[in-house]
Protein backbone atom coordinates (compact mmCIF):
# COMPACT_ATOMS: atom_id res chain seq x y z
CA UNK A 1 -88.20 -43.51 -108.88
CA UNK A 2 -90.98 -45.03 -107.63
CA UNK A 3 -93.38 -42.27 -106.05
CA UNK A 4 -93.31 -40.71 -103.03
CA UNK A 5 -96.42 -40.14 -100.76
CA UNK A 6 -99.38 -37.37 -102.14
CA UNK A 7 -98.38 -35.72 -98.60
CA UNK A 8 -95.38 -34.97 -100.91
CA UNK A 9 -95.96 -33.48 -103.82
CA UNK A 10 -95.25 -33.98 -107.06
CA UNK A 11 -91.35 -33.61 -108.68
CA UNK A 12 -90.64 -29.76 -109.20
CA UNK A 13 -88.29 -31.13 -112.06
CA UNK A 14 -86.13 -34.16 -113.30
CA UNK A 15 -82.52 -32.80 -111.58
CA UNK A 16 -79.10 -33.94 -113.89
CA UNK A 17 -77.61 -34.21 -110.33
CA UNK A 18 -75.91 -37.49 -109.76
CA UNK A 19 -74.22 -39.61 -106.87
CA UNK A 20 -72.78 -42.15 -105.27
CA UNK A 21 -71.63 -43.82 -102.24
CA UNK A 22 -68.48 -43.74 -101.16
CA UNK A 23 -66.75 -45.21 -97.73
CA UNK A 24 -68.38 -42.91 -95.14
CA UNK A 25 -69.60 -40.68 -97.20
CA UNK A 26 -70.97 -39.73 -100.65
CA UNK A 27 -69.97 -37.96 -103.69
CA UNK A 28 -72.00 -35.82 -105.73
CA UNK A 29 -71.67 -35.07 -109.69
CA UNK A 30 -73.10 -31.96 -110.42
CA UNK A 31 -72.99 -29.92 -114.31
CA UNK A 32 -70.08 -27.99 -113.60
CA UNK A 33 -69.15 -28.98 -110.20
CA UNK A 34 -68.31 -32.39 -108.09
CA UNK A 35 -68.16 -32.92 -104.58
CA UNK A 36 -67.72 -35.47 -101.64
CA UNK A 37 -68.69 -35.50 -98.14
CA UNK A 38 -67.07 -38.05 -95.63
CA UNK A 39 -67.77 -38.25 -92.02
CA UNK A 40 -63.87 -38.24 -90.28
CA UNK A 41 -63.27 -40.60 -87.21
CA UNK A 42 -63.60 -37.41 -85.33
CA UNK A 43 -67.28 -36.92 -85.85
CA UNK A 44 -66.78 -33.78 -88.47
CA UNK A 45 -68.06 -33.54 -91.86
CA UNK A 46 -65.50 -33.27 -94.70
CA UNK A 47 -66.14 -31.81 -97.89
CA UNK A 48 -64.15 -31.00 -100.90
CA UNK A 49 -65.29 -29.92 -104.13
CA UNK A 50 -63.87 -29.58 -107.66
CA UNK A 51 -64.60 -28.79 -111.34
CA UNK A 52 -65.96 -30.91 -113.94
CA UNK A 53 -66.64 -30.63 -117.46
CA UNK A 54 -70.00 -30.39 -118.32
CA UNK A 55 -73.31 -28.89 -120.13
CA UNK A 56 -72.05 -27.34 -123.80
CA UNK A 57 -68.22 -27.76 -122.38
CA UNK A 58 -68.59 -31.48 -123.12
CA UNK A 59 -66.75 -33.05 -125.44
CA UNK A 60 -68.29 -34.29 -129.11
CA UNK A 61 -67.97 -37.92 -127.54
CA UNK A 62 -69.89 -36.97 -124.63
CA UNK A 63 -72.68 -35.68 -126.26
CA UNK A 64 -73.43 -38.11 -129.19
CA UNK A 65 -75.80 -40.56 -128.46
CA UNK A 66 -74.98 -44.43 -127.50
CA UNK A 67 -71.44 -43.37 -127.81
CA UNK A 68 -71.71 -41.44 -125.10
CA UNK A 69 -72.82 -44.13 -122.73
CA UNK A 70 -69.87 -45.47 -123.08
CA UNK A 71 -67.46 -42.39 -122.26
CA UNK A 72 -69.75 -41.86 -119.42
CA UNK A 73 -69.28 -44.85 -118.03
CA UNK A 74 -65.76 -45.39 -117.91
CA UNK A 75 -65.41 -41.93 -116.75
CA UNK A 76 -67.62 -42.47 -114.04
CA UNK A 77 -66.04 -45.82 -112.73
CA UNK A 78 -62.84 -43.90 -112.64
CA UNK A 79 -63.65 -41.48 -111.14
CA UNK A 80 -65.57 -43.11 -108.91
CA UNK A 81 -63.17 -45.32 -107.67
CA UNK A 82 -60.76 -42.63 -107.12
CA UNK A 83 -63.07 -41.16 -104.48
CA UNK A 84 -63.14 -44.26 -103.15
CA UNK A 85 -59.16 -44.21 -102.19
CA UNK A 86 -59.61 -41.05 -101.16
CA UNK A 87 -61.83 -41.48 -98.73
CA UNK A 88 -60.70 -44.54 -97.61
CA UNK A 89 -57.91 -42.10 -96.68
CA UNK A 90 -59.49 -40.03 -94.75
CA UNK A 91 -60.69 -43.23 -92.64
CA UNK A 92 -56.83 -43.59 -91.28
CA UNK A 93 -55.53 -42.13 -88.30
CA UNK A 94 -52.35 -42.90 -86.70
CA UNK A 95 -53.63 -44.04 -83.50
CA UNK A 96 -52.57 -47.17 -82.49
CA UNK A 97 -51.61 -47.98 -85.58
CA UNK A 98 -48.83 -51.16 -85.87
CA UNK A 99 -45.46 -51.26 -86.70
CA UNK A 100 -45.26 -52.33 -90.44
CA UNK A 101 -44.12 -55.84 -91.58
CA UNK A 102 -40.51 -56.71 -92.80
CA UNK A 103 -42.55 -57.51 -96.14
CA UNK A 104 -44.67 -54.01 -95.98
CA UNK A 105 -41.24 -52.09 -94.89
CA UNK A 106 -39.61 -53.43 -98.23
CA UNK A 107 -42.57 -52.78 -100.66
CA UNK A 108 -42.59 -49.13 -99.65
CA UNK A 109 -38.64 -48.59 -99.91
CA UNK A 110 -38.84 -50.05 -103.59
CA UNK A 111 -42.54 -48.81 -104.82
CA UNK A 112 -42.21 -45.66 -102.65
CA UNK A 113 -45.11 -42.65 -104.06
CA UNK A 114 -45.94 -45.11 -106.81
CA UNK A 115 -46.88 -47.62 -104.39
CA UNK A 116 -50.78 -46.45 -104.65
CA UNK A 117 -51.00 -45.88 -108.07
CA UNK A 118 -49.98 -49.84 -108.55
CA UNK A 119 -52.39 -50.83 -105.55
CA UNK A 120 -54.86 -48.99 -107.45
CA UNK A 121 -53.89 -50.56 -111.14
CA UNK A 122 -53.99 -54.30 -109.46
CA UNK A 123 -57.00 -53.63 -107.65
CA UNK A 124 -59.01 -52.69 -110.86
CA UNK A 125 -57.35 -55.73 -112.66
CA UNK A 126 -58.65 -58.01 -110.47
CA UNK A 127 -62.10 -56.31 -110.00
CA UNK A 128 -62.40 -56.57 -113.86
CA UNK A 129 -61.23 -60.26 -114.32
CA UNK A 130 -63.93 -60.68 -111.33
CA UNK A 131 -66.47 -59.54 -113.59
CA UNK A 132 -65.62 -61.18 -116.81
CA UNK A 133 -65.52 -64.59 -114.57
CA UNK A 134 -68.82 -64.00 -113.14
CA UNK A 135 -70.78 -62.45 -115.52
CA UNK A 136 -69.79 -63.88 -118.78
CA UNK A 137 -67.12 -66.78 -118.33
CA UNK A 138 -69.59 -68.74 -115.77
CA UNK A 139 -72.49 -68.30 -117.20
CA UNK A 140 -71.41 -70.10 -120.66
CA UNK A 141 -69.67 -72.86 -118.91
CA UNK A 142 -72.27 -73.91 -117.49
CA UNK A 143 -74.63 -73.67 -120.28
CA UNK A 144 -71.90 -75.35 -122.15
CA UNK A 145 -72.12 -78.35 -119.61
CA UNK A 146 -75.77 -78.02 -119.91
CA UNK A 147 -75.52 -78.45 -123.61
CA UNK A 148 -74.40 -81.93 -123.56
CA UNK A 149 -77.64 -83.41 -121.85
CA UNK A 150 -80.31 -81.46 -123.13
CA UNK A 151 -80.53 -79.77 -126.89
CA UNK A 152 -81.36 -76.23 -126.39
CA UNK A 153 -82.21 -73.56 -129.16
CA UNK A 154 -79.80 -70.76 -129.39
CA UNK A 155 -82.11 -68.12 -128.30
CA UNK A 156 -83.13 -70.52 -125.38
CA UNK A 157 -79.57 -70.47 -124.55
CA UNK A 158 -79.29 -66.86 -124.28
CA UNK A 159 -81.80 -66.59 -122.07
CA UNK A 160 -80.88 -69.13 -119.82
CA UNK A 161 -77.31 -67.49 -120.19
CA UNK A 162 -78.83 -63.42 -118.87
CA UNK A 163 -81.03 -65.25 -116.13
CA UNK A 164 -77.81 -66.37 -114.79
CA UNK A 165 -76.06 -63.55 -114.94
CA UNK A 166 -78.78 -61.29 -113.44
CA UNK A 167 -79.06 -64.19 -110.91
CA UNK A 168 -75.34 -63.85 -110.05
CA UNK A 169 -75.73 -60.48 -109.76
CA UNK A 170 -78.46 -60.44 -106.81
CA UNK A 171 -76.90 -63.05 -105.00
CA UNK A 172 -73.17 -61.16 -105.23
CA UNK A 173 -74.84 -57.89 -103.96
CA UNK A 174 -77.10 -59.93 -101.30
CA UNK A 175 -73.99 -60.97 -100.21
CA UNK A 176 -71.75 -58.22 -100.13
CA UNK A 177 -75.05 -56.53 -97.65
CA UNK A 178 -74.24 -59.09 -94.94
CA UNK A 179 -70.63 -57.34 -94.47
CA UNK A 180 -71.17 -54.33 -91.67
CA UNK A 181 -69.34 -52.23 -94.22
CA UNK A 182 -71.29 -52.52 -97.08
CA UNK A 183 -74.29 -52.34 -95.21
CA UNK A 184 -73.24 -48.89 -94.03
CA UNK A 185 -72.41 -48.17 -97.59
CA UNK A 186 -75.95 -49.33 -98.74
CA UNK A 187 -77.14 -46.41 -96.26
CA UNK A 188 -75.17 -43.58 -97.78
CA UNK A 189 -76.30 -44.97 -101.27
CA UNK A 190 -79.88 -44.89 -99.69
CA UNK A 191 -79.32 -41.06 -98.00
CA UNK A 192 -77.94 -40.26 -102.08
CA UNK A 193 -81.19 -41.36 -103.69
CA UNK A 194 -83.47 -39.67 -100.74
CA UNK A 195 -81.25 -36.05 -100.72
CA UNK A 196 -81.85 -35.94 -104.55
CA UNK A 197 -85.55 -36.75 -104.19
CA UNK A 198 -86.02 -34.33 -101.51
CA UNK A 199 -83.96 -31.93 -103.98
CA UNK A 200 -86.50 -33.26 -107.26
CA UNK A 201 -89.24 -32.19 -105.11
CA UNK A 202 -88.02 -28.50 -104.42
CA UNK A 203 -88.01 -29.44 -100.49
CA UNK A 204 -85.34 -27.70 -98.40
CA UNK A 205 -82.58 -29.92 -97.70
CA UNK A 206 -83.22 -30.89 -94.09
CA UNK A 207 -82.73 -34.02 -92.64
CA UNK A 208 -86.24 -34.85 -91.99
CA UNK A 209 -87.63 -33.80 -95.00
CA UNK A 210 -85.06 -36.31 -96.80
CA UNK A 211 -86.05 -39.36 -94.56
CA UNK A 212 -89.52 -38.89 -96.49
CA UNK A 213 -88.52 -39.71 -99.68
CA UNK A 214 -88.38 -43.07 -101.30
CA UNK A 215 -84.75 -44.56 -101.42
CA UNK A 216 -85.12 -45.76 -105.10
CA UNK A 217 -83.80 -44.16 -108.42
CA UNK A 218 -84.56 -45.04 -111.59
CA UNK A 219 -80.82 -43.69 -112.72
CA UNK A 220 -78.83 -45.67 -110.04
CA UNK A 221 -75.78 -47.47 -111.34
CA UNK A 222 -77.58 -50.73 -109.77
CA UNK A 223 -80.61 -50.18 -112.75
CA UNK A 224 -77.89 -49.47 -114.93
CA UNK A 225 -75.81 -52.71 -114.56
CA UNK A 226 -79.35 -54.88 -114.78
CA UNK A 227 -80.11 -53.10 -117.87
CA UNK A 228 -76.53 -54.15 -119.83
CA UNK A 229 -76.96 -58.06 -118.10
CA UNK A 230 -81.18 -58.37 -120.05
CA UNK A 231 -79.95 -55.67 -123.22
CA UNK A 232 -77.05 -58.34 -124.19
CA UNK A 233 -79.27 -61.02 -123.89
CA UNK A 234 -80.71 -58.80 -127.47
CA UNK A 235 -77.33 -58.53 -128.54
CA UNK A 236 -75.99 -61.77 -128.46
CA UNK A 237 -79.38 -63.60 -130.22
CA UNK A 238 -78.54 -60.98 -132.66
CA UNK A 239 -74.66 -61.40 -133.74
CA UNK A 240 -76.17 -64.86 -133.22
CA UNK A 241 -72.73 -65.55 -131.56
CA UNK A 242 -71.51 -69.16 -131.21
CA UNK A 243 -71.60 -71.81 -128.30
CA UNK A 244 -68.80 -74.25 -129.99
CA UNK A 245 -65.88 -71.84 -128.11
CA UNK A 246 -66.54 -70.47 -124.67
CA UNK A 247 -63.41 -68.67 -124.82
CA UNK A 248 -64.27 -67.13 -128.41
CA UNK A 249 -67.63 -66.49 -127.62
CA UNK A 250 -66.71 -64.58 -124.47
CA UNK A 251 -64.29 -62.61 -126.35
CA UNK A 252 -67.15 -61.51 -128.52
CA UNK A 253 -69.32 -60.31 -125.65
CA UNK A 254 -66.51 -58.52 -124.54
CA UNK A 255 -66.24 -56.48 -127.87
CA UNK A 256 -69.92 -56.18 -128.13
CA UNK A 257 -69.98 -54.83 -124.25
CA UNK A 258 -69.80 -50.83 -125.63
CA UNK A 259 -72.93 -51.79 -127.95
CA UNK A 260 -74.71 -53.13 -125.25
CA UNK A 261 -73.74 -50.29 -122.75
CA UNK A 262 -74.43 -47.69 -125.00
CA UNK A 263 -77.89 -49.15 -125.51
CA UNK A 264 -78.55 -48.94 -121.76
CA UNK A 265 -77.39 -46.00 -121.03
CA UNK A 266 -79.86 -44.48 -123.33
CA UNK A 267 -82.69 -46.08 -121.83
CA UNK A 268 -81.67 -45.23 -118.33
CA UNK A 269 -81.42 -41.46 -119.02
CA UNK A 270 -84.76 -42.00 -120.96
CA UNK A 271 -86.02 -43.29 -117.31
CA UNK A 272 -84.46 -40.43 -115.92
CA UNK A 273 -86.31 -38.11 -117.64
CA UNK A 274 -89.54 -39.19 -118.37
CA UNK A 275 -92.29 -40.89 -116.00
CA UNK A 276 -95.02 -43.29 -118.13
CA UNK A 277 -96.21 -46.61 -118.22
CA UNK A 278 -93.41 -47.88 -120.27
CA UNK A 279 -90.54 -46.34 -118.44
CA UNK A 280 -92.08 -47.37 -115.15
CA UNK A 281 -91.79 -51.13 -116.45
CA UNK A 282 -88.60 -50.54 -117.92
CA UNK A 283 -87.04 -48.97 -114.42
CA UNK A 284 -89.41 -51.92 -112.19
CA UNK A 285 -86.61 -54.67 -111.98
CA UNK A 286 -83.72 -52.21 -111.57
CA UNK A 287 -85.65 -50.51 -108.56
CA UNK A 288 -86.68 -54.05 -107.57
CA UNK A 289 -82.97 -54.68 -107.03
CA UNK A 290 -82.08 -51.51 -105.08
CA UNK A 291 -84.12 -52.80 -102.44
CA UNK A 292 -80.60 -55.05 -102.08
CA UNK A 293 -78.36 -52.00 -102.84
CA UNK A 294 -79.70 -49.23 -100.75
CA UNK A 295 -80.95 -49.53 -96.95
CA UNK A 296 -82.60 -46.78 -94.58
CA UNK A 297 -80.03 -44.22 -93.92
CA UNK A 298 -79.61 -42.76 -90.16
CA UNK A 299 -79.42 -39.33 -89.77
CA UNK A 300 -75.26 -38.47 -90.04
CA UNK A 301 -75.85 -40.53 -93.24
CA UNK A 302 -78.28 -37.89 -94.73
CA UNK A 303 -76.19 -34.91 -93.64
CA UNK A 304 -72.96 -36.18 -95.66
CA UNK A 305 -75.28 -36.17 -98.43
CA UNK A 306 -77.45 -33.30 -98.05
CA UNK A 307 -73.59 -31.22 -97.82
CA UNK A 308 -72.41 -33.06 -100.80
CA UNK A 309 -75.48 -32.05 -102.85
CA UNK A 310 -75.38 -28.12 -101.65
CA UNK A 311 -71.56 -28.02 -103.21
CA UNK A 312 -72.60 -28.93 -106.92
CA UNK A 313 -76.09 -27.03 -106.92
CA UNK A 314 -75.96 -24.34 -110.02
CA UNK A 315 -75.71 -20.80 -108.29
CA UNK A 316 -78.98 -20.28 -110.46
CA UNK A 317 -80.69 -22.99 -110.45
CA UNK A 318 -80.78 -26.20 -113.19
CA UNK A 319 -82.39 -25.87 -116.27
CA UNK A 320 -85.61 -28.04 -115.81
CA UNK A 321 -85.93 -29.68 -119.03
């Protein structure tokens, strides 16, 4: 996390606390305890908290290292996105609401309670085949194309290939900011980062003492996701993987993907912890693109967030190593 003012202090400690945004709202991941706070239509503050696994309750998976990037990551995009539904949920009220389609009338006679669980399977479907279009089916077609006018090395290639994808990346989420709703969801990322900074820096949780802290965190998902688009630019020179087959070689990424995640993970909790000259450089692009990511939360914002936090702090404190 880039630094805060002197008028600040220093970090008391490095917390384990993590978040993230969720549709009004944010959800908290604590060692023992997770949370989420949603602002209702009706102006209140929602919160609902429940047990994790964590600490020396984790399983062997979760604990060995680059294997347990993975683990942590799929764990955490499941999870993640099931906050999402639910408070999406909590959004809907019945006022004025329409009378349901022929078509919608139908799909909830046949799909009945299992109609959200299949919403919910399509929707990740679709969000994955996103991905693999964007970020690794794209990028070597047109390199492909490329191919056939100009004679590139295969390392060149590679590197062309990860500035692409890092490229599509910034422009997707530049995007995505111009939508009112993911602009407001940039703010409750933003009042995350700044309520765990606050927290870092052993300041009671007040709303104006979070609006002083820097919005940036070197362990945000958005460093994260930069991290695995440079790391399998490494991987890929490596396996030395082949250009003749787009379709092969992006079935190869695909199985190298947990190498390259596990990889990153490592270095982001290494960021995490630890504040130098390398680790600065390391987290400098990732906090470069949370400029996108995050905006200036308001003040109801910070108050979801600040209540999320309180629910998953230890009863005695963390353990500051």
């Amino acid at each position: 996390m880039s630094k805060s003012s002197n008028s600040l202090g220093e970090e008391k400690f490095k917390s384990k606390i993590g978040g993230q945004a969720v549709i009004e709202g944010v959800m908290m991941r604590g060692i023992h305890t997770a949370s989420m706070a949603n602002r209702l239509p009706n102006g209140e503050i929602d919160l609902e908290t429940w047990p994790i696994r964590g600490g020396n309750d984790l399983p062997w998976y979760r604990k060995v290292p680059f294997i347990r990037g993975v683990f942590s990551f799929g764990i955490s995009l499941i999870d993640g996105y099931k906050c999402l539904m639910r408070a999406a949920d909590k959004q809907m009220t019945d006022d004025g609401e329409e009378e349901p389609s022929r078509f919608e009338k139908w799909i909830e006679e046949k799909l009945g309670d299992k109609l959200m669980p299949v919403i919910s399977f399509i929707s990740i479907v679709l969000g994955l085949g996103l991905a693999i279009l964007l970020f690794m089916l794209v990028p070597s077609l047109i390199l492909k194309l490329l191919g056939k006018f100009f004679e590139m090395p295969m390392i060149v290639k590679n590197i062309i290939e990860g500035i692409l994808k890092i490229a599509i990346f910034i422009g997707y989420t530049a995007l995505t900011g111009l939508s009112k709703d993911m602009r407001r969801l940039y703010e409750y990322h933003g009042a995350e980062h700044k309520t765990i900074a606050c927290y870092e820096h052993g300041q009671e949780l007040t709303v104006e003492n979070v609006k002083q802290h820097c919005r940036f965190h070197p362990r945000c998902g958005t460093s994260f996701v930069f991290l695995v688009l440079f790391i399998s630019i490494f991987v890929t020179t490596i396996f030395n993987l082949s250009w003749s087959n787009v379709l092969l070689r992006v079935l190869c990424k695909l199985a190298l993907l947990p190498v390259v995640m596990g990889i990153s993970y490592e270095i982001i909790r290494l960021a995490g912890k630890y504040d130098n000259p390398v680790m600065r450089a390391v987290s400098a692009p990732g906090l470069w693109i949370q400029r996108i990511t995050t905006k200036e939360p308001e003040a109801d914002e910070i108050e979801c967030a600040i209540a999320a936090l309180k629910a998953v702090i230890p009863e005695g404190g963390e353990d500051a190593e």
